[in-house]
Protein backbone atom coordinates (compact mmCIF):
# COMPACT_ATOMS: atom_id res chain seq x y z
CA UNK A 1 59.18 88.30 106.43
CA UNK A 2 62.48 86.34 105.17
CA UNK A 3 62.76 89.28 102.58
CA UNK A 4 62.64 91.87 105.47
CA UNK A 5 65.47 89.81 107.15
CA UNK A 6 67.44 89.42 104.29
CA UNK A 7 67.61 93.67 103.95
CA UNK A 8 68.24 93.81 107.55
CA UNK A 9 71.32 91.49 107.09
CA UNK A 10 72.76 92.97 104.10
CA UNK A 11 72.48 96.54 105.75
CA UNK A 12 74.33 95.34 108.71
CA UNK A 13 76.57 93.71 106.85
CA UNK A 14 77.20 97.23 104.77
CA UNK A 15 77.33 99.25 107.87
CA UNK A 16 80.12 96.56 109.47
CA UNK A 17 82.10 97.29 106.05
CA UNK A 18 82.00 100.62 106.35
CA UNK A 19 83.21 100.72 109.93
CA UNK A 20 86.01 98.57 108.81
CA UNK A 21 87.03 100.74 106.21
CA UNK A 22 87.05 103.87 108.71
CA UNK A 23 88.76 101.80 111.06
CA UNK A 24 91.51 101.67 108.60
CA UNK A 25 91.26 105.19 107.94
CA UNK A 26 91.96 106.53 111.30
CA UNK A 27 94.89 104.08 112.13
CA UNK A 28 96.74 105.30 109.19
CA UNK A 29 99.47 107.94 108.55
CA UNK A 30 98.33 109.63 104.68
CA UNK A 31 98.36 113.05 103.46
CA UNK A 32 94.85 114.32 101.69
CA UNK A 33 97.22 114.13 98.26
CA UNK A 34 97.56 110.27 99.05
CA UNK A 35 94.22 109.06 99.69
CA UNK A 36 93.26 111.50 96.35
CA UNK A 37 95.55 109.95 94.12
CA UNK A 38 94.42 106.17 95.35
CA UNK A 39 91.44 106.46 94.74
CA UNK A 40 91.51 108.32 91.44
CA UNK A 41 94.20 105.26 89.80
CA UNK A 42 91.92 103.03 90.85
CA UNK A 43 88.87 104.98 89.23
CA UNK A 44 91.43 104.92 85.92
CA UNK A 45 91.64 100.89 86.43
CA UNK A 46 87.72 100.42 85.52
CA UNK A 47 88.63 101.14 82.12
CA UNK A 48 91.57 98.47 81.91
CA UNK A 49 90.71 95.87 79.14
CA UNK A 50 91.56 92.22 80.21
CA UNK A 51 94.86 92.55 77.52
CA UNK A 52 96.22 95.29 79.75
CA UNK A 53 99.14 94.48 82.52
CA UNK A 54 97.66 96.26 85.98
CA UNK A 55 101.14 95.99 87.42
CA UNK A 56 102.47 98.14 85.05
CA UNK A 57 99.52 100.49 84.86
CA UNK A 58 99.87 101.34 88.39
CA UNK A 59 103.81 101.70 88.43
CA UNK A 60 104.11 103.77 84.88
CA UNK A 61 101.28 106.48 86.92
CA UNK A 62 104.35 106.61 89.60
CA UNK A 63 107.16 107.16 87.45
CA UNK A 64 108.52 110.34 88.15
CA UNK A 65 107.81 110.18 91.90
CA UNK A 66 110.89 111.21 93.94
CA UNK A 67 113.36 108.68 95.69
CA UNK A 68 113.19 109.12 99.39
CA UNK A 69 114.22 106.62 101.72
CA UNK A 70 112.76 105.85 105.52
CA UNK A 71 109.51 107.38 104.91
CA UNK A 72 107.64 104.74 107.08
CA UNK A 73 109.66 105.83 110.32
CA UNK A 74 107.61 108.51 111.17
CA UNK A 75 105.19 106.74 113.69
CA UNK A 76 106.80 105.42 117.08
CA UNK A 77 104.28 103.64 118.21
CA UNK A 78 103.89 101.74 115.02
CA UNK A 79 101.32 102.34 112.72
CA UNK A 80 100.74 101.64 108.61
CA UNK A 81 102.41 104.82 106.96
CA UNK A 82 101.07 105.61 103.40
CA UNK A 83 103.35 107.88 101.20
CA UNK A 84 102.81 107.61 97.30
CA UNK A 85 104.34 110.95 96.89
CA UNK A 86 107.88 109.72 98.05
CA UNK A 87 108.88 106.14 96.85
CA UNK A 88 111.79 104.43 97.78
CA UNK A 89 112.21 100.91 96.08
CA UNK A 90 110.12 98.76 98.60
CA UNK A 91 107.33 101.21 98.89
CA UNK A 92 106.61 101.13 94.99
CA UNK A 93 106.59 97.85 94.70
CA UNK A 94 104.29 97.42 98.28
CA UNK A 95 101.95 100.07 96.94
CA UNK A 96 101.78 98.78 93.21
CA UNK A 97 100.96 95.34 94.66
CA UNK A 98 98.19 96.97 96.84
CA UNK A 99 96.65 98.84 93.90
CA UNK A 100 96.99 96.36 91.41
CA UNK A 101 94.85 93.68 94.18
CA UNK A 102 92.21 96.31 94.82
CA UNK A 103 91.31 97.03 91.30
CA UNK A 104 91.82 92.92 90.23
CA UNK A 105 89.03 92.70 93.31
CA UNK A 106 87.16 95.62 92.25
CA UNK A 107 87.25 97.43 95.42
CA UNK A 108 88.01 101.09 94.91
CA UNK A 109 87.68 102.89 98.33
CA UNK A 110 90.78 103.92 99.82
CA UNK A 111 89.99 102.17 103.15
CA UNK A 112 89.82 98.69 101.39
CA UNK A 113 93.79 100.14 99.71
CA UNK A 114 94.68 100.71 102.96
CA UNK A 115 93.26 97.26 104.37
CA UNK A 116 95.51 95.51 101.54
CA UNK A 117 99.07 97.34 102.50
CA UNK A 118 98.53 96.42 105.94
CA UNK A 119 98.11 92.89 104.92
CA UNK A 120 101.21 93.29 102.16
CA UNK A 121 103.80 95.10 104.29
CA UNK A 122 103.32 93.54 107.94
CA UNK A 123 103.98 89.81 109.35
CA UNK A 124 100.28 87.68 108.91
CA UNK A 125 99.10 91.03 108.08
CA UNK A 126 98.93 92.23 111.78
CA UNK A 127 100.60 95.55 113.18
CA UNK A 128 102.31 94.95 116.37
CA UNK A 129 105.35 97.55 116.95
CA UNK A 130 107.86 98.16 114.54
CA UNK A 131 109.41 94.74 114.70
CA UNK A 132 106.25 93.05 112.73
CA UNK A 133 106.81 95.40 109.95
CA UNK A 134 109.13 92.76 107.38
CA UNK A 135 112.15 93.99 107.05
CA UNK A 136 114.11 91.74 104.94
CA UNK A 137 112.61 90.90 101.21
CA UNK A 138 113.13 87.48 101.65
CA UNK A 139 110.81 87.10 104.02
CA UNK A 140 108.64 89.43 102.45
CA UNK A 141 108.13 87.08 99.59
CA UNK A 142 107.86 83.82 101.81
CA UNK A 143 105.15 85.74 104.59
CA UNK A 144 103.30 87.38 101.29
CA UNK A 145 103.62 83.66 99.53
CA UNK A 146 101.64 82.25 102.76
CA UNK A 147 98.59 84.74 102.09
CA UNK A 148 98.67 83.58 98.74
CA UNK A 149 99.68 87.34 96.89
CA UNK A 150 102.37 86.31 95.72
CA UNK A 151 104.55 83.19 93.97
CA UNK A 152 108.34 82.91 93.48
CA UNK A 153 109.26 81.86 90.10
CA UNK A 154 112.16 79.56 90.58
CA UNK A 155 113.25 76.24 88.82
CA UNK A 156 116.35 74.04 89.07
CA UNK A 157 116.87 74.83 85.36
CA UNK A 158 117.85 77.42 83.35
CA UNK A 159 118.22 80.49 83.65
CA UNK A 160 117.73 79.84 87.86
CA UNK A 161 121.50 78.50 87.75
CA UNK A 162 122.07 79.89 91.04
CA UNK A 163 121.44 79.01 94.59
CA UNK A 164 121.11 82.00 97.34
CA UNK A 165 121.04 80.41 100.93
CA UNK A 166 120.09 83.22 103.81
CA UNK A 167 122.37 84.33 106.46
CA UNK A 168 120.53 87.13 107.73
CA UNK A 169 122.88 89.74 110.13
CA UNK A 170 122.36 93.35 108.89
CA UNK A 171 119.96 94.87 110.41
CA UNK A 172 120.84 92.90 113.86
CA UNK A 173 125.16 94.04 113.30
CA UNK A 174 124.11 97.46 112.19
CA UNK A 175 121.63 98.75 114.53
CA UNK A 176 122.96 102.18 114.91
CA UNK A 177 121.84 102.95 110.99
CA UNK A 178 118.13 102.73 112.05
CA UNK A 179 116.92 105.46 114.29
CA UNK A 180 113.83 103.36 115.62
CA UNK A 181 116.82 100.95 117.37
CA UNK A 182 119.08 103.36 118.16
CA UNK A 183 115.45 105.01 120.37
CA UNK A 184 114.54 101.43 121.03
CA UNK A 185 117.52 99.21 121.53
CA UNK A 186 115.35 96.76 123.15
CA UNK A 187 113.71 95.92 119.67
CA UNK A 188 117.50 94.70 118.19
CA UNK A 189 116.36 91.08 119.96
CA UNK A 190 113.63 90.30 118.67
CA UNK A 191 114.97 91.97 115.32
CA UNK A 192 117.60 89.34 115.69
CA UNK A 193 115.46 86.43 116.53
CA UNK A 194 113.37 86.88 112.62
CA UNK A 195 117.07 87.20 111.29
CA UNK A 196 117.86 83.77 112.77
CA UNK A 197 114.51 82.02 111.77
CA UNK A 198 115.54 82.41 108.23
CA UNK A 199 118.66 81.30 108.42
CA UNK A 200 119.65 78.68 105.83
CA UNK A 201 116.31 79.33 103.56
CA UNK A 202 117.50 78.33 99.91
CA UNK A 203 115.98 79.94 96.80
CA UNK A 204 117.26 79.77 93.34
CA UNK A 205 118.35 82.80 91.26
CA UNK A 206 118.83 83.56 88.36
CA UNK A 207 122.93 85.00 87.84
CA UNK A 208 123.62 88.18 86.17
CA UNK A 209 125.52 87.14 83.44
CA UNK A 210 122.20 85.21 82.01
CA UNK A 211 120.38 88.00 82.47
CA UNK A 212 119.90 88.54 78.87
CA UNK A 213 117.41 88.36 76.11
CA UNK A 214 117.18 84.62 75.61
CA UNK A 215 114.43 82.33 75.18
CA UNK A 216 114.71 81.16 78.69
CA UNK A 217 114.36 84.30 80.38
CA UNK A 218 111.42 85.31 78.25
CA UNK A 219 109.75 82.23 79.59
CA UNK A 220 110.85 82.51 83.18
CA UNK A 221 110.00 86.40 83.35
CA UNK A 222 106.95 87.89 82.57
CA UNK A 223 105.68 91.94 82.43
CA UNK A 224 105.11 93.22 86.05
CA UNK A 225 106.78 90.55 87.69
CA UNK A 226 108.71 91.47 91.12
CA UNK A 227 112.71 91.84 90.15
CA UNK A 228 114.66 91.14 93.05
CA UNK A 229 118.08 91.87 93.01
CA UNK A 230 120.51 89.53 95.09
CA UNK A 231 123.39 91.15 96.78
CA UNK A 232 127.12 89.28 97.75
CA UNK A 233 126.92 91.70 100.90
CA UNK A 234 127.62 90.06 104.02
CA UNK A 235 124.66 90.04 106.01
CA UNK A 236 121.58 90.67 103.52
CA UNK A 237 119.75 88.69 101.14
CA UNK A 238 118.14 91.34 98.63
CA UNK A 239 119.70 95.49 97.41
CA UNK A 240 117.29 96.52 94.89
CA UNK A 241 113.62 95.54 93.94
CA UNK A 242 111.43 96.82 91.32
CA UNK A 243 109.40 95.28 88.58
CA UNK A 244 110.04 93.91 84.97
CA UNK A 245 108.80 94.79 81.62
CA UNK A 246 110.37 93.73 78.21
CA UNK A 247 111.27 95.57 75.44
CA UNK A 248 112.69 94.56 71.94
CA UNK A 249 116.51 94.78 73.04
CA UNK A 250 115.45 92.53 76.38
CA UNK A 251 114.61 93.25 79.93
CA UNK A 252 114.03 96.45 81.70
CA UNK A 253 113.53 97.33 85.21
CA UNK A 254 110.82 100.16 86.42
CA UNK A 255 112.30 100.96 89.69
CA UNK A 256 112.74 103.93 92.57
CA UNK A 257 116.19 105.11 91.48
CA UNK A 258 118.33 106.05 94.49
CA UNK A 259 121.19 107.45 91.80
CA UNK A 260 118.32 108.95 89.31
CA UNK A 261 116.39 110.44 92.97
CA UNK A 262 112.78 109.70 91.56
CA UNK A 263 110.39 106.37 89.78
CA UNK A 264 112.06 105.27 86.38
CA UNK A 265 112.19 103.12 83.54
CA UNK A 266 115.33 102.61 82.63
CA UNK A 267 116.20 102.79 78.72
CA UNK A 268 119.53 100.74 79.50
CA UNK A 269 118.62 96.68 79.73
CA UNK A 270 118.87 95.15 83.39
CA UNK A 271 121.74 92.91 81.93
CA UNK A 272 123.67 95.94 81.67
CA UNK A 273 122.49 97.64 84.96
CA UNK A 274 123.47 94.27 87.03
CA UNK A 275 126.74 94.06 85.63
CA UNK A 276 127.68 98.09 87.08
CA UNK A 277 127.02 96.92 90.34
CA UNK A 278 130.01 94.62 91.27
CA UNK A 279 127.97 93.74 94.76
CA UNK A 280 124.77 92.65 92.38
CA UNK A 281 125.18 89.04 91.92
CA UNK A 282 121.64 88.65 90.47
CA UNK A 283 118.12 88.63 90.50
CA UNK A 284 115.06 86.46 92.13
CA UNK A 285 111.57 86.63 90.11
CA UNK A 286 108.08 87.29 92.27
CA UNK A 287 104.75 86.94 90.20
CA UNK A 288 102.10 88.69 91.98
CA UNK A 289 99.14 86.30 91.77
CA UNK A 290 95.27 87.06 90.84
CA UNK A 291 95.50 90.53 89.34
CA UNK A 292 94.37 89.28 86.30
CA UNK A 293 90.35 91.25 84.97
């Protein structure tokens, strides 16, 4: 009899999973070609050894993907927008960080993929109009922190030599450049009010000019870690993101390329990328946490 009751629970508990994962499946925007090539990388992932870097996996099989920006403002109301087919900078590294959990958890459906994004990309993980989506990187490492994905690596010590302290106003001053305020100026408040909640958050950087091959970095930085790029423009807190890998002459970034229009890895050192960008002051380090086999 308890052996009867024990199937009877696990098949319920199956059938709930299931619905979940459907669940998932209908409240999504994805074209056939994305749930396809989900699920086939994370096939590829069961034959990882526990030497090989699952961050970098995922991104190298998206290099070459072209650079589009504002692919997630195609639903109005809000809902979780999958697009591996267009990256822009954000969405590589949200999608990357979704793939790389699923296959560290050894869940493979793309309903579970799906599941994990939602969770990545949106405030406690919970879609509620366009304003939940996080906006600002900043607080996409300190909300993704909370459900434990992620870690910033920071130190008073070198190379973190720099302090960044948030003052938040761009999306709030420049609501005319996105066309889900400009249709729903009502939203710019409550856009405003998550500016103003982070206001005065500290985190320590690491400067461009020690962005270099040195025995500190090496330490600080490891393959696949989040590269976020701190700006001196008024009003926002991070330009760029991507993720690192090392190379004999030092650091390189694998990144969405606005200038190069698709997924790269650049053959010129970050150290030398930062210092063309006069705006770039430079970067904060995010270590995705538990992807290890």
């Amino acid at each position: 009899m308890r052996n009867y009751i024990y199937i009877i629970m696990c098949s319920l508990l199956v059938v709930l999973c299931s619905q979940k994962v459907l669940s998932a499946e209908r409240n999504a925007v994805y074209a056939p070609a994305d749930s396809v090539l989900v699920e086939r990388l994370l096939r590829e992932s069961k034959a990882l050894k526990a030497s090989d870097n699952k961050v970098i996996f995922f991104a190298r099989r998206l290099i070459g993907k072209p650079y589009v920006a504002h692919t997630l403002e195609v639903a109005d109301p809000e809902r979780l927008v999958v697009n591996t087919r267009q990256l822009d900078c954000t969405t590589l590294v949200e999608n990357v960080t979704a793939l790389a959990l699923c296959s560290a958890k050894k869940k493979y459906r793309f309903g579970d993929y799906l599941s994990l994004l939602r969770t990545i990309r949106y405030r406690g993980g919970k879609i509620s109009g366009y304003t939940s989506r996080i906006h600002y990187f900043s607080e996409w490492i300190i909300d993704n922190t909370r459900k434990g994905i992620v870690e910033e690596v920071e130190h008073a010590a070198a190379p973190f030599m720099a302090r960044q302290t948030l003052r938040l106003r761009f999306m709030g001053d420049n609501s005319s450049k996105y066309a889900m305020l400009v249709k729903h100026p009502e939203m710019v408040a409550e856009i405003r009010r998550h500016e103003r909640l982070l206001d005065g958050m500290e985190a320590y950087y690491i400067p461009k000019h020690l962005v270099k091959d040195s025995p500190e970095t090496r330490r600080a930085i490891s393959d696949g870690d989040i590269i976020a790029i701190t700006t001196s423009k008024q009003g926002l807190d991070i330009a760029h993101v991507g993720f690192a890998i090392w190379k004999k002459d030092g650091l390189h970034l694998l990144h969405a390329s606005m200038t190069k229009k698709k997924v790269v890895e650049d053959t010129e050192p970050l150290g030398a990328y930062l210092a063309r960008h006069k705006t770039f002051t430079g970067i904060r380090v995010v270590r995705i946490m538990n992807v290890e086999l």
